[in-house]
Each structure stands twice: as C-alpha cells, then as structure tokens.
Protein backbone atom coordinates (compact mmCIF):
# COMPACT_ATOMS: atom_id res chain seq x y z
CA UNK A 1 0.00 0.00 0.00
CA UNK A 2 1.30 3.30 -1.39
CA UNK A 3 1.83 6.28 1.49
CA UNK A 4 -0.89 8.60 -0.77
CA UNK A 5 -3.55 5.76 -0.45
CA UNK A 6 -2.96 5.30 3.04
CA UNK A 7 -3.74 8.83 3.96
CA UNK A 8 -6.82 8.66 2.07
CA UNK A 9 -8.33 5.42 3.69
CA UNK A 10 -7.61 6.24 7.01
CA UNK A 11 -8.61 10.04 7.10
CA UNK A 12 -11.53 10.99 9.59
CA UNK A 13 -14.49 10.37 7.45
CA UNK A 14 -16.23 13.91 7.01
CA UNK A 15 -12.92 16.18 8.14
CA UNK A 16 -10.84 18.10 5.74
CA UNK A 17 -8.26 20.18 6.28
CA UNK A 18 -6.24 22.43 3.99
CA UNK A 19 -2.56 20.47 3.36
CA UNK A 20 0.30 22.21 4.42
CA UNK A 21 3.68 21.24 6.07
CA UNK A 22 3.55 18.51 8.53
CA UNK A 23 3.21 19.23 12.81
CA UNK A 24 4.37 17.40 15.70
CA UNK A 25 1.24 18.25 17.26
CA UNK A 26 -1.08 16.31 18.47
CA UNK A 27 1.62 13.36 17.10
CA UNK A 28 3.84 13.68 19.69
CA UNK A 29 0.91 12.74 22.06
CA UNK A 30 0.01 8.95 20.84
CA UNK A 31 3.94 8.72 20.97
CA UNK A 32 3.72 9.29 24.61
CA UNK A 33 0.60 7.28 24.47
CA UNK A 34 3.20 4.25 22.90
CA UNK A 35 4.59 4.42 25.84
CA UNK A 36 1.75 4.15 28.41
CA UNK A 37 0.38 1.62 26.34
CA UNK A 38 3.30 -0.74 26.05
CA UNK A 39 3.97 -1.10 29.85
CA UNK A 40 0.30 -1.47 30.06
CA UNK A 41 0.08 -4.86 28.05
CA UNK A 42 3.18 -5.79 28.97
CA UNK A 43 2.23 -6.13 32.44
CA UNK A 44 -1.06 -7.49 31.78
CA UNK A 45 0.32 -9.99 29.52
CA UNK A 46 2.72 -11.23 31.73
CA UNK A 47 0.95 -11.35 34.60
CA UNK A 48 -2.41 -12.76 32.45
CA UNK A 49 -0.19 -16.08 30.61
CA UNK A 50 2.46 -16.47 34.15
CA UNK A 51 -1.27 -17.03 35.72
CA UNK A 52 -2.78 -19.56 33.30
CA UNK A 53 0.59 -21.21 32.63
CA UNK A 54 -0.45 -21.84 29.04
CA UNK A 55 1.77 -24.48 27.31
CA UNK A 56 4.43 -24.76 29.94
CA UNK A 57 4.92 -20.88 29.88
CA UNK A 58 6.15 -20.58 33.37
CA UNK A 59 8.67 -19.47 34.82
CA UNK A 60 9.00 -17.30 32.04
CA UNK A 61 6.37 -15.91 29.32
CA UNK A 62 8.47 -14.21 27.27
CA UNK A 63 7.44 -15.34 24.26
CA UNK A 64 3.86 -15.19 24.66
CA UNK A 65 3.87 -11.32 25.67
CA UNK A 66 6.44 -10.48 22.61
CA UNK A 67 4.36 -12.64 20.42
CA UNK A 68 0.63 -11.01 21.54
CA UNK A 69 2.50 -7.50 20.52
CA UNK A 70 3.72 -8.64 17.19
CA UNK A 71 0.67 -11.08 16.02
CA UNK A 72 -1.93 -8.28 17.57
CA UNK A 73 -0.02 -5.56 15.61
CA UNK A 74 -0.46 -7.73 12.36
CA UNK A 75 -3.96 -8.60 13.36
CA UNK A 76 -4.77 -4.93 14.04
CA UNK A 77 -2.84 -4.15 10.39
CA UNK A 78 -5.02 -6.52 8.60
CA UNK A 79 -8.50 -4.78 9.84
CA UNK A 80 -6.91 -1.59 8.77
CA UNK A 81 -5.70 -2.48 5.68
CA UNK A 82 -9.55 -3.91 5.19
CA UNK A 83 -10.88 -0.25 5.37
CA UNK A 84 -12.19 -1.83 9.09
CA UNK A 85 -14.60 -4.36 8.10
CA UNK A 86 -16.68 -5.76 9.88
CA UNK A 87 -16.15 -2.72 12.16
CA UNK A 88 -17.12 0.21 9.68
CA UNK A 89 -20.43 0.55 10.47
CA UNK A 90 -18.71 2.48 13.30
CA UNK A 91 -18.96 6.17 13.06
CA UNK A 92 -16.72 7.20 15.98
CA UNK A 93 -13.25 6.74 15.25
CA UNK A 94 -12.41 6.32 18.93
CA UNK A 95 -15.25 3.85 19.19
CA UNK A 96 -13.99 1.53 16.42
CA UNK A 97 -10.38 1.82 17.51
CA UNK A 98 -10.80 0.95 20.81
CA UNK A 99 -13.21 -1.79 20.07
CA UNK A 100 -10.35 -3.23 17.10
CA UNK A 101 -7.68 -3.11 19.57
CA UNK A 102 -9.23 -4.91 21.90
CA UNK A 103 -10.91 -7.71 19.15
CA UNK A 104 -7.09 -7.98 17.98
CA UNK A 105 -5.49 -8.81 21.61
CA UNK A 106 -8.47 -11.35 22.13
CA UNK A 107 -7.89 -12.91 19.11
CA UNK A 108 -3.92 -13.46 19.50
CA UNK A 109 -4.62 -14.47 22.75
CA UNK A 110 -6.95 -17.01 21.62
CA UNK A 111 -4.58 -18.06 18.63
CA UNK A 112 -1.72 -18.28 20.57
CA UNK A 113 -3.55 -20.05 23.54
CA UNK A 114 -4.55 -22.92 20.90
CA UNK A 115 -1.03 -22.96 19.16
CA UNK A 116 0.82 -24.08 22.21
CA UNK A 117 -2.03 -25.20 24.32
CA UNK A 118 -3.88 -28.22 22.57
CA UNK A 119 -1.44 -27.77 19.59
CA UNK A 120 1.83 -28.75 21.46
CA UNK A 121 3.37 -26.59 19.51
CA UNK A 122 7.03 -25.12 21.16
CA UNK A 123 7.18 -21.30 21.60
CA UNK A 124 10.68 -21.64 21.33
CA UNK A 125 10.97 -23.09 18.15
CA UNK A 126 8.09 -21.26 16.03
CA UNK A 127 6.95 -18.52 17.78
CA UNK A 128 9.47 -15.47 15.89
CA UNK A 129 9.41 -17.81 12.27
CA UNK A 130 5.29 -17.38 12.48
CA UNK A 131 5.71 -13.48 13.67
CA UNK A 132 8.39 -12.75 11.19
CA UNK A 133 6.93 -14.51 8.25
CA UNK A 134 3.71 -13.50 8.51
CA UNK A 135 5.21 -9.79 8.60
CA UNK A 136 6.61 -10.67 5.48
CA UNK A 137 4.01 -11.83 3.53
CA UNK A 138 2.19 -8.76 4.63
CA UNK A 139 4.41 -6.27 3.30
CA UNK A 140 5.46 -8.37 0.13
CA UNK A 141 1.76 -7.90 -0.85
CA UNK A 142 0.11 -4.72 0.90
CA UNK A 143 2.91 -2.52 1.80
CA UNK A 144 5.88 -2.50 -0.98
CA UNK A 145 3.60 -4.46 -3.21
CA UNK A 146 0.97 -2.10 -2.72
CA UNK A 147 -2.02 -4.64 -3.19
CA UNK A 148 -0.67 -4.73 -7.15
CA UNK A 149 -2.23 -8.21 -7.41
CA UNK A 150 -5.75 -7.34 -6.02
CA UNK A 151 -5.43 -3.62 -7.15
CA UNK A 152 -9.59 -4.11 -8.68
CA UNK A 153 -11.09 -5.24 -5.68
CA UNK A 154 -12.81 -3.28 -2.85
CA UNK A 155 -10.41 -3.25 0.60
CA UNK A 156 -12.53 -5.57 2.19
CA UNK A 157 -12.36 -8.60 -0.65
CA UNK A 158 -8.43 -7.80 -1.15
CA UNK A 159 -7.12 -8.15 2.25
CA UNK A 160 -9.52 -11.62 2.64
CA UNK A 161 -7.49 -12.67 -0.62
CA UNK A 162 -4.15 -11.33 1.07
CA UNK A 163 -4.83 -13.47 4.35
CA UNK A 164 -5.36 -16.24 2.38
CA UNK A 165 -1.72 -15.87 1.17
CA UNK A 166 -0.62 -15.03 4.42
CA UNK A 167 -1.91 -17.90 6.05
CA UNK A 168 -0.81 -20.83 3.88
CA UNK A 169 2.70 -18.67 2.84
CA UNK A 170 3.43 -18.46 6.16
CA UNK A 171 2.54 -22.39 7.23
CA UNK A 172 4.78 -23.47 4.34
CA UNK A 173 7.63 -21.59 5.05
CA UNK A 174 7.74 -22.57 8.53
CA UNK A 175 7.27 -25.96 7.41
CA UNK A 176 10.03 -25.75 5.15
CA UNK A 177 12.97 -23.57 5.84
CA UNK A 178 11.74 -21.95 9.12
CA UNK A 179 11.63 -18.85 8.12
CA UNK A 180 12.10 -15.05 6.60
CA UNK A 181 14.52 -13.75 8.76
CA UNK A 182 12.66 -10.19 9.41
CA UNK A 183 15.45 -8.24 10.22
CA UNK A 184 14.68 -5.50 7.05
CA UNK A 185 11.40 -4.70 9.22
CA UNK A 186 12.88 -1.33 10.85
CA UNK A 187 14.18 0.03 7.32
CA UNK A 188 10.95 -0.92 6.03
CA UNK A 189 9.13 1.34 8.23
CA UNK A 190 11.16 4.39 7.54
CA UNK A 191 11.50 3.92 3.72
CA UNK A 192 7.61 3.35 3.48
CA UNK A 193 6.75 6.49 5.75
CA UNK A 194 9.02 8.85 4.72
CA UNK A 195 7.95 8.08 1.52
CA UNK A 196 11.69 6.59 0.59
CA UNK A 197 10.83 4.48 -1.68
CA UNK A 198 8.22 6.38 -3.07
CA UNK A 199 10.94 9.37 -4.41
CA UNK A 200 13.43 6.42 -5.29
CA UNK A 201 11.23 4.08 -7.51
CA UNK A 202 8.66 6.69 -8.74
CA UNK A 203 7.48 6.18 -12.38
CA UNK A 204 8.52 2.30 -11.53
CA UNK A 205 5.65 -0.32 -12.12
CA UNK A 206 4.96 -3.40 -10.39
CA UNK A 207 6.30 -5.63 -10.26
CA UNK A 208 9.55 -4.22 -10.78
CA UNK A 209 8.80 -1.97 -8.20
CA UNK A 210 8.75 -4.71 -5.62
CA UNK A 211 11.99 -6.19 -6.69
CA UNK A 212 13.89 -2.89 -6.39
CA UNK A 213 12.54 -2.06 -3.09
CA UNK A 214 13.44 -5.62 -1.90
CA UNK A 215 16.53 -5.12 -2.95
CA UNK A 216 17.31 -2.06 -1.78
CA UNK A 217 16.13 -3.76 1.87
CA UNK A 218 18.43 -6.93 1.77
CA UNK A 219 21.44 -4.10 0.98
CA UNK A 220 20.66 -2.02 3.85
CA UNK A 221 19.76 -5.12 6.29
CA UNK A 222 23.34 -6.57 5.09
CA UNK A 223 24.59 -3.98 5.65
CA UNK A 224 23.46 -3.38 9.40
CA UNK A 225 24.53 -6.70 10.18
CA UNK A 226 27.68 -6.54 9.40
CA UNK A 227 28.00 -3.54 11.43
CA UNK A 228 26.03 -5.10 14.48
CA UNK A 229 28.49 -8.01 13.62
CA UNK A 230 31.25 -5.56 14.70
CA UNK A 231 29.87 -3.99 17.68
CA UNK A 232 29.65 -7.35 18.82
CA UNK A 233 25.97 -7.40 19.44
CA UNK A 234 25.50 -9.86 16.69
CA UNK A 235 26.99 -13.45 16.42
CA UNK A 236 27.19 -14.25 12.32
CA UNK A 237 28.89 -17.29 12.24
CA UNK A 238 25.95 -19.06 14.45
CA UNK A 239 22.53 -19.73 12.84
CA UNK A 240 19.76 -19.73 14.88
CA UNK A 241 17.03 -20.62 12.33
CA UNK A 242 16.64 -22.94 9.41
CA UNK A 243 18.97 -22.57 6.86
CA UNK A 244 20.16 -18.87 6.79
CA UNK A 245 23.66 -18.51 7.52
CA UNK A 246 23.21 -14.90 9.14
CA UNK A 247 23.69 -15.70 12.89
CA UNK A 248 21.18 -14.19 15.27
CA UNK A 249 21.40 -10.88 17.80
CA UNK A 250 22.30 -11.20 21.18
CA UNK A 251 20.24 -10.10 23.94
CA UNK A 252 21.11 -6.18 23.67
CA UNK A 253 20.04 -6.37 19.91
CA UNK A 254 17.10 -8.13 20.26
CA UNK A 255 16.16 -4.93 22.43
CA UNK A 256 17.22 -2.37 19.69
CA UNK A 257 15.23 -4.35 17.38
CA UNK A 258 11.94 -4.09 19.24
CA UNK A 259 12.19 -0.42 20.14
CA UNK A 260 12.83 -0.10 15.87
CA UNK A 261 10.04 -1.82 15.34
CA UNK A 262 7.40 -0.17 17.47
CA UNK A 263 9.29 3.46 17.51
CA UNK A 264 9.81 3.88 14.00
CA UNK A 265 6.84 4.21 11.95
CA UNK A 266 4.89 4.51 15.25
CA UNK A 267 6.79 7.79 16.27
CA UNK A 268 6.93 8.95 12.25
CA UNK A 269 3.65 8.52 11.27
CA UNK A 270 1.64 10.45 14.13
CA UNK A 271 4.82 13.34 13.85
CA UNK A 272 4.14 13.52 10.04
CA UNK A 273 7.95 12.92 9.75
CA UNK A 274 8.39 16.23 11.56
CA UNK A 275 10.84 17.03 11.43
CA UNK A 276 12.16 15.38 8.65
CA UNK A 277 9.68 16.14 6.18
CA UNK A 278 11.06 19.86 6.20
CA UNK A 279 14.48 18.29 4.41
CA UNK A 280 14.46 17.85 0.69
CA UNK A 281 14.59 13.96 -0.15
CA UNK A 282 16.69 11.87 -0.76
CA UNK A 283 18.43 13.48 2.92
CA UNK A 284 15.31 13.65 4.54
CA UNK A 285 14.96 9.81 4.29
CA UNK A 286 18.44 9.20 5.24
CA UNK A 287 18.24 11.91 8.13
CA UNK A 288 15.16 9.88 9.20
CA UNK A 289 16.66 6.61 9.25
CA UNK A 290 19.79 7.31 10.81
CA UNK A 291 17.31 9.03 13.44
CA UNK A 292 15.41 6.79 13.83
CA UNK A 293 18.29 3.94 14.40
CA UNK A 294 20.17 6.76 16.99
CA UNK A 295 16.93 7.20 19.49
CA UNK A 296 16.08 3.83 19.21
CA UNK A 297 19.63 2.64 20.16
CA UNK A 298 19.56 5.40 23.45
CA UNK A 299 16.54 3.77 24.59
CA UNK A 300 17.95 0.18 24.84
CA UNK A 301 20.38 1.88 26.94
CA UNK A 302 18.00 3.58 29.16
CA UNK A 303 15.34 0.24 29.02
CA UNK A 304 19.40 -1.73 30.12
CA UNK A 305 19.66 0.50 33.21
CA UNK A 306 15.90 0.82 34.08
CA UNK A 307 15.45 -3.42 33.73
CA UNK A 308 18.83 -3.83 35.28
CA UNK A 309 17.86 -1.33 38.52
CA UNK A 310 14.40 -3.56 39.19
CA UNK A 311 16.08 -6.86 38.16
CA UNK A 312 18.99 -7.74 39.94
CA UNK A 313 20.09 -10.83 37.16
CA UNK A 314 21.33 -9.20 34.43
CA UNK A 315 19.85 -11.89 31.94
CA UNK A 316 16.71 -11.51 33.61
CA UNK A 317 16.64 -7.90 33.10
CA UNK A 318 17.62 -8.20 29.37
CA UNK A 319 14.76 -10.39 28.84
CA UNK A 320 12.32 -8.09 30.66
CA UNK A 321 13.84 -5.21 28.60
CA UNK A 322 12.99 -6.67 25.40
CA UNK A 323 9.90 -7.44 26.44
CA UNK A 324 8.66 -3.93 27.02
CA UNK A 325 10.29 -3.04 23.55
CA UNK A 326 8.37 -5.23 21.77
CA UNK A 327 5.05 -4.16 23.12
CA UNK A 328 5.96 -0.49 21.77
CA UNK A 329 5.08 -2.84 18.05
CA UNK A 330 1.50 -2.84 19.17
CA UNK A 331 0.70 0.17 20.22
CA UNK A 332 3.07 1.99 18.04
CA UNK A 333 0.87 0.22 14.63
CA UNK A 334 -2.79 0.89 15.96
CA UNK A 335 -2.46 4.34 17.07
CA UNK A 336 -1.09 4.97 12.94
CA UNK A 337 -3.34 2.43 11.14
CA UNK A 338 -6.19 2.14 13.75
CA UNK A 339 -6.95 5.46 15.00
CA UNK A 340 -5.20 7.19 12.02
CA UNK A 341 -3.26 9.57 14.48
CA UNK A 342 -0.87 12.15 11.81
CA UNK A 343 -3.22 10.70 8.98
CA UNK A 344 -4.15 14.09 7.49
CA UNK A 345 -2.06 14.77 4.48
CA UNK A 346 0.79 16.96 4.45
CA UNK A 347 3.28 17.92 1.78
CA UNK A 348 6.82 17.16 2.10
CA UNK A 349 9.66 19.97 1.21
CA UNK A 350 9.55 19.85 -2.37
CA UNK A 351 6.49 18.07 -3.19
CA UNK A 352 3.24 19.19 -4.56
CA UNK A 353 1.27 16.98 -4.06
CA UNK A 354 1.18 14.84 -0.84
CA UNK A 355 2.55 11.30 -1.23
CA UNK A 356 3.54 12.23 -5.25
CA UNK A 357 6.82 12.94 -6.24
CA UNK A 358 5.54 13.15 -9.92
CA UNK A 359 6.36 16.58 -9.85
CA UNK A 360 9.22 18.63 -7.35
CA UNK A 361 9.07 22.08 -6.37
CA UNK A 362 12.40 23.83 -7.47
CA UNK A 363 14.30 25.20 -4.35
C-alpha cells in the first residue's frame, strides 16, 4: 500500500483540512501514548499467561507477551488495511479503535492459547518464524507491493485474498525452511513512511517496483549486520534458524530491534515525519533513518539500566527489557493504522502533491 492511499483510507471520514507542512502536534501525544500503552500490556500480559501457565509458559512468558504484541499488531494491520470491516459501520473513530484493539489482543490471545495449548506446539521453536513470516508476507503484498495483485477489488475482498496468502505462505515456510529472517522490518518502516521508496522508484511499475525495493532492503539489512556483527551485538557465524547462515542478535540487539520496530513508523507517522519532512529527499529519508536507528539505540540503553535497577540478574533484566520493547510494536501500529493519528495529508519539502513525487518544487 502506497503512502498517498494510506492517507486517504484512514482520514476521519467527514474532516478536511487544507494540506500544508507537517506538525508534531497532536503526534507527539500517541507517541507518549506508545509508551503508556506498552507497559500497560506488557504487564497485563505477563501477569495474564504467568497465571494460566499456558503451554508450559512458566517461569517465564516471554514469548507469549512479545508474540501477543507482534501477532496483535499484524492482526490490528489486517483490519486496517480492510478499510475496518466488519467494524465500519462504526462512526466514531475512537469507538472503532478501541473496540479493534481490543478484538485484535483477544484474538492473539486465543490463537496463541490454541497454538501451544492443545497444539503442542514449542514457543521456542516457532513462535518469531510465524511473527516474522507472517510480517513478510504482509508487506510483500500490501505494503511494498501495494495490493498490485488485487489492485480491482474493494479493501474488504483484497485483504480476505491477502490473508489467504498469508496464512498458507506463512505455514509453508515454517514448514520448510523456518523462516524469513525479518530483520529489514525497521528500514521498512522508515522507507515506506518517509515516503523513501516512493521518491526512489517513482514512475517504476509493479512488479519491478517490488523487486527494487526488496533489494534495496536486503542491501541495507546486510549492511546493518555486518555492522552489528562488529559492535559485537550480533553473532554471524551461528545460525539460529533454518537454513540462513546470518547468525542471530544477542540479547542487547534483540532490544534495539523491538524499540525499531514499534518506535519507528509509530513515532513517524503520528509526527508527520516532523521534522524530517522539512528536508528535501533523498536526505530527509536518510536523516530519518539514521534518526530513527540513533533514538532507538539510546533507549535500549536507558530500558538496560531501568530493567537492570528492578532486576537484579542481568539476563533476567535483558529479557524483561525486550519485552517492554516489543510491546511499543502494538501500540506503536494501531495508534497509525487504527486510529489514524498524523493521517491528514501533508506535503513534504519539495512536493506538490502529498505522497507524489511526480512533480518537485524547485528550491
């Protein structure tokens, strides 16, 4: 799904306003909200699976709370991406979000609850290959491949199609070789927002389109492995799952990662890029990114000392860390998509029309 027709489907029905540059404010509100929110589910879903002891989940249900933010955010993504059905009947924006949100936590609760319930199936082994492929599958068809393949069909009838594929893509991967390592998801969010890819690949058809964008990802994600690889917060040379020789992050990554997943395009989208959007692209994508990646990697320091202060084993305190991060995914995906917080359009320096870069202003 394009930037422009996101704007459009998840504008206030009835409100217009005249487009100008983007505003922090009210955005920088639902990012404090991100906040409140993720400690909010985080202790409820701790404290809600540590009680039921679901699938052997005790002493630790790790796991289950990162998974709830993850699945929920995808769950939450899907009814957005549907235009809301079966909720659209709903006048009041707050009404439908609220009700959404909480239809999307019962429902990963319940799928989850099944999966490793009556299903027997380990946490350990498939819980991040479902999450990460079924991310995947969801931007290789909505996001980058903006719906190319459905483009005909009303929201509703296209995203039923798309879970199809998501569904049986993501039970034969997992089947097969694990997984799609989803380590490309924080770029992802800033190229997409920012409108990155967009300037880049405009005048670029589908599916060429696709295969430039993916591309460009696998680059940038090589890239920021090899570099993690350095800092030592990545071990390459030990796979972790299936067959991709790529290693896996250690403890202190796996917190980066969730705060760049849930405080990228959650923080972006509600600012209107603000205030990135004021910097002619290509820079204001790259000044974005690097952003992003630099806040992101302060707050895994702060989350370290704040975990480490109220757990007194380190590893312990890691794992609560990244547990918090990862609910910022949630929260971070239904305040944009759900409620449509910065959803007004806005024009970026240069453009002149929002989401367009068919045509540039001249500086």
């Amino acid at each position: 799904m394009s930037s422009t027709e996101y704007v459009e489907s998840v504008a206030p029905p009835g409100e217009e306003a005249a487009i100008g540059r983007s505003r922090p404010v009210p955005g920088i509100y639902w990012v404090l909200g991100i906040f409140v929110g993720a400690t909010a589910t985080y202790l409820l879903s701790r404290g809600v699976y540590d009680a039921l002891n679901i699938g052997g989940s005790k002493p630790s249900s790790s796991l289950y709370s990162i998974g709830t933010s993850t699945l929920g955010a995808a769950i939450a993504t899907t009814f957005a991406l549907a235009a809301f059905k079966p909720f659209d009947r709903i006048s009041s924006n707050a009404v439908r979000g609220s009700v959404i949100v909480v239809v999307s936590l019962l429902l990963v609760f319940w799928f989850w609850t099944i999966l490793s319930g009556p299903g027997n199936v380990s946490m350990a082994r498939f819980a991040f290959p479902i999450i990460g492929t079924t991310w995947f599958f969801i931007a290789a068809t909505s996001f980058i491949g903006e719906d190319a393949h459905v483009a005909n069909l009303s929201p509703g009838r296209r995203t039923l199609l798309n879970l199809v594929l998501w569904i049986a893509g993501t039970a034969l991967v997992v089947a097969s070789i694990t997984w799609i390592p989803p380590f490309w998801f924080g770029f992802i969010q800033t190229l997409l927002v920012t409108g990155g890819f967009a300037y880049a690949l405009h005048n670029v058809r589908q599916p060429a389109k696709s295969l430039y964008a993916w591309s460009i990802l696998v680059i940038l994600t090589t890239a920021a492995i090899l570099v993690s690889s350095k800092l030592n917060t990545w071990i390459i040379h030990t796979p972790r799952f299936g067959p991709w020789p790529i290693g896996g992050p250690g403890p202190e990554w796996g917190i980066f990662f969730g705060l760049w997943c849930g405080l990228n395009y959650g923080v972006l989208a509600p600012m209107q890029c603000w205030p990135f959007s004021r910097i002619r692209q290509p820079w204001g994508t790259v000044v974005a990114t690097l952003a992003v990646i630099a806040w992101c990697y302060l707050l895994t320091l702060l989350l370290i000392a704040i975990f480490g202060g109220i757990f007194p084993n380190h590893a312990e305190a890691l794992v609560e860390a990244q547990d918090w991060a990862w609910n910022t995914v949630f929260w971070g995906f239904c305040f944009a998509l759900v409620f449509g917080a910065g959803s007004r359009p806005y024009l970026w320096r240069g453009q002149t029309t929002p989401g367009s870069w068919d045509k540039v202003e001249a500086e």
